[in-house]
N, C-alpha and C. Protein backbone atom coordinates (compact mmCIF):
# COMPACT_ATOMS: atom_id res chain seq x y z
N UNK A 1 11.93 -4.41 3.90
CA UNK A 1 10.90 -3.65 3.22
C UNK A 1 9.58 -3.88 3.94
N UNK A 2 8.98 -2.58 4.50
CA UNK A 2 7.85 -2.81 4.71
C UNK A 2 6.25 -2.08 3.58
N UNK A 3 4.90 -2.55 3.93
CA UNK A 3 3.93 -2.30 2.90
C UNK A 3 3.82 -0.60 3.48
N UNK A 4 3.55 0.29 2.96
CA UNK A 4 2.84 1.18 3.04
C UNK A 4 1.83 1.96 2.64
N UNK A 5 1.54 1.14 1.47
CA UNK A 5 0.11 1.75 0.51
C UNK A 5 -0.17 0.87 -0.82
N UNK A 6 -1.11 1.64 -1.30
CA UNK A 6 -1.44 0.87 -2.51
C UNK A 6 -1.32 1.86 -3.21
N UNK A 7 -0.93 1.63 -4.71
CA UNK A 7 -1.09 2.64 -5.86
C UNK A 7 -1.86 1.81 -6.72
N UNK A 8 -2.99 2.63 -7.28
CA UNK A 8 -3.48 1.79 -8.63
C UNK A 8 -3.32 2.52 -9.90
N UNK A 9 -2.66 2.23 -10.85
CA UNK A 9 -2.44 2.47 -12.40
C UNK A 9 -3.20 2.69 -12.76
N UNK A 10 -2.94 3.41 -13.86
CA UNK A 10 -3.89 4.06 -15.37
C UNK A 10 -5.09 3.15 -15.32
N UNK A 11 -3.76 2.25 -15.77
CA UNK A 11 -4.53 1.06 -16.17
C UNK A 11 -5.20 0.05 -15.74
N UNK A 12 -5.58 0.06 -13.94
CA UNK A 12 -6.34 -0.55 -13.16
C UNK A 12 -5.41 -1.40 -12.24
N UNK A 13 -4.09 -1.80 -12.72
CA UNK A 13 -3.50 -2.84 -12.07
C UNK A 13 -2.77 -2.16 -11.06
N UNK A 14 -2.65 -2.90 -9.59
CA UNK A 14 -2.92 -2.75 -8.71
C UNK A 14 -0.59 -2.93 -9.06
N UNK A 15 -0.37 -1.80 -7.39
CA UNK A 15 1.16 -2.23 -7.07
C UNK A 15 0.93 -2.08 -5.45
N UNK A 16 1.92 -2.53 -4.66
CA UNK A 16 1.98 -2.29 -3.33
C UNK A 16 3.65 -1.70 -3.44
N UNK A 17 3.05 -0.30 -2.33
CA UNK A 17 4.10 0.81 -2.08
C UNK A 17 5.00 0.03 -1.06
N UNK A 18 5.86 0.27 -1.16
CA UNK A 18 7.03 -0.33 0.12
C UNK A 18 7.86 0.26 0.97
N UNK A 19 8.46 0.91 2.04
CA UNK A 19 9.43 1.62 2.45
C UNK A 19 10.55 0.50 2.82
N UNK A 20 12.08 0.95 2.71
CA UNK A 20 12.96 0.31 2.88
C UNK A 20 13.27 0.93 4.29
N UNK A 21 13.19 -0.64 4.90
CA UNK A 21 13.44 -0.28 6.57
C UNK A 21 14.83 0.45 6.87
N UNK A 22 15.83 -0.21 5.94
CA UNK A 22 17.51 0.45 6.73
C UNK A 22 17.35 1.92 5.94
N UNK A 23 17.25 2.16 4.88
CA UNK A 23 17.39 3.29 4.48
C UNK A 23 16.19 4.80 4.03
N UNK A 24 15.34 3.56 3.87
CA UNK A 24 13.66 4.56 3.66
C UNK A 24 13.51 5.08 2.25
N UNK A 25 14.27 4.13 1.16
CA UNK A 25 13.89 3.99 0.13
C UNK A 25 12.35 3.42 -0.14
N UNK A 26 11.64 4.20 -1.06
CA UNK A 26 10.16 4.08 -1.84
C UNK A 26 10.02 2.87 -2.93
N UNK A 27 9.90 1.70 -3.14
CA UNK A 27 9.00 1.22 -4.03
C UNK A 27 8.24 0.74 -4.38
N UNK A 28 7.24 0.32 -5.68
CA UNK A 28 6.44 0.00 -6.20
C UNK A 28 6.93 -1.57 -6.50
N UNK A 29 5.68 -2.24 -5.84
CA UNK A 29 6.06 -3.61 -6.59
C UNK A 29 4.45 -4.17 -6.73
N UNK A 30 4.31 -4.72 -8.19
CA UNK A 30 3.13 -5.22 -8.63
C UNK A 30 2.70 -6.40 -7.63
N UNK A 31 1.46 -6.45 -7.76
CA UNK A 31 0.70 -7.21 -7.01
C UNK A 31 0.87 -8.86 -7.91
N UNK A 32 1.12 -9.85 -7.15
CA UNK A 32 1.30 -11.16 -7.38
C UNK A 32 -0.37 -11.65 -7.36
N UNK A 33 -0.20 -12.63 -8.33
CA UNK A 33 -1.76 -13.71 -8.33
C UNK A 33 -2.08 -14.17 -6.87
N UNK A 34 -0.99 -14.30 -6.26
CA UNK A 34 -1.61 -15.11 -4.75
C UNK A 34 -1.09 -14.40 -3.45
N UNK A 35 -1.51 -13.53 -3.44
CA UNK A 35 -1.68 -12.11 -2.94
C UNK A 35 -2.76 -12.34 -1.89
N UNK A 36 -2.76 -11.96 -0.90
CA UNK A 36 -3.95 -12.24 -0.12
C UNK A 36 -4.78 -10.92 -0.50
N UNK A 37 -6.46 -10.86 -0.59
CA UNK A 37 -6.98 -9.80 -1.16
C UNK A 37 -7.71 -9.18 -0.21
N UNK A 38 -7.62 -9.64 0.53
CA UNK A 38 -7.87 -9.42 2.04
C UNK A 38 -6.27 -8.22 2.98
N UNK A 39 -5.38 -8.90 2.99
CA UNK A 39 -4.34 -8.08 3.27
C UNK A 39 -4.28 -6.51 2.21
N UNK A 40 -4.63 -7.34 1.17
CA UNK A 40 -4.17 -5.44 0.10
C UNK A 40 -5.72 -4.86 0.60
N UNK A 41 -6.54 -5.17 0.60
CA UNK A 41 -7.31 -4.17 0.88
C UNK A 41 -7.52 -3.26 2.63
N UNK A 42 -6.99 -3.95 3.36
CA UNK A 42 -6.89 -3.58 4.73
C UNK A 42 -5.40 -2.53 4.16
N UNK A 43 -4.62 -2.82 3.61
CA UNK A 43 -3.71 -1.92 3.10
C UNK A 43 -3.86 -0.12 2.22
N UNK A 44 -4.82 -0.69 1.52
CA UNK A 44 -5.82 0.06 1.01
C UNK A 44 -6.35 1.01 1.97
N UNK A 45 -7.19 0.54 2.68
CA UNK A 45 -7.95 1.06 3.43
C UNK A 45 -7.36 2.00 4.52
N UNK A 46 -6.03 1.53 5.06
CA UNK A 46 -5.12 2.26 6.02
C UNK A 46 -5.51 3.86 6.33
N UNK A 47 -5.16 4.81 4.80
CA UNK A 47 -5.21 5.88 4.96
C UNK A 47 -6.69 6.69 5.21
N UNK A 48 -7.66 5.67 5.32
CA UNK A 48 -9.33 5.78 5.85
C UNK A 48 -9.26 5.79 7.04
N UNK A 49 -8.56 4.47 7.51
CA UNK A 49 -8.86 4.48 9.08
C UNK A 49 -8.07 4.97 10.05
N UNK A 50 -6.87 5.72 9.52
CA UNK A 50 -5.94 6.56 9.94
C UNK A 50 -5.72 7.60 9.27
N UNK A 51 -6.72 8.69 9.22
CA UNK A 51 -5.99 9.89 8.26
C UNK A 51 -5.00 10.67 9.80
N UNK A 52 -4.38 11.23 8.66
CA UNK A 52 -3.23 12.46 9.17
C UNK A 52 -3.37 13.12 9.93
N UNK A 53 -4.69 13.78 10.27
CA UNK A 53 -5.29 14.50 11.17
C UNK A 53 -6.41 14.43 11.89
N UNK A 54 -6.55 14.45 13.02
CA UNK A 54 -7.46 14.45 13.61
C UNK A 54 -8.87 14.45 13.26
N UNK A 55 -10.05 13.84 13.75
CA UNK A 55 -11.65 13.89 12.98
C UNK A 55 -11.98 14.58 14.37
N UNK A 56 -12.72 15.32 14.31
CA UNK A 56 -13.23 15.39 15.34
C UNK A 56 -15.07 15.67 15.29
């Protein structure tokens, strides 16, 4: 399983998106207390510093 995003809930609480490497299954798994907050937010941030398309 690798990270691929963040989702944040209704309700504020944070999950990290996952893709399954052998098959490319999607899931959600809640964020743990000792979580680096530093890693989820560079995670976070991903689809900022890489959008889809070109800036020009």
């Amino acid at each position: 399983m690798e990270p691929i995003g963040v989702w944040v809930k209704r309700d504020g609480e944070w999950a990290v998106i996952h893709r399954c490497t052998q098959c490319g299954a999607i899931h959600p798994n809640r964020i743990a207390g000792d979580d680096n907050e530093w890693a989820l937010m560079s995670l976070a941030a991903r689809p900022l510093a890489q959008p889809p398309w070109p800036i020009d």
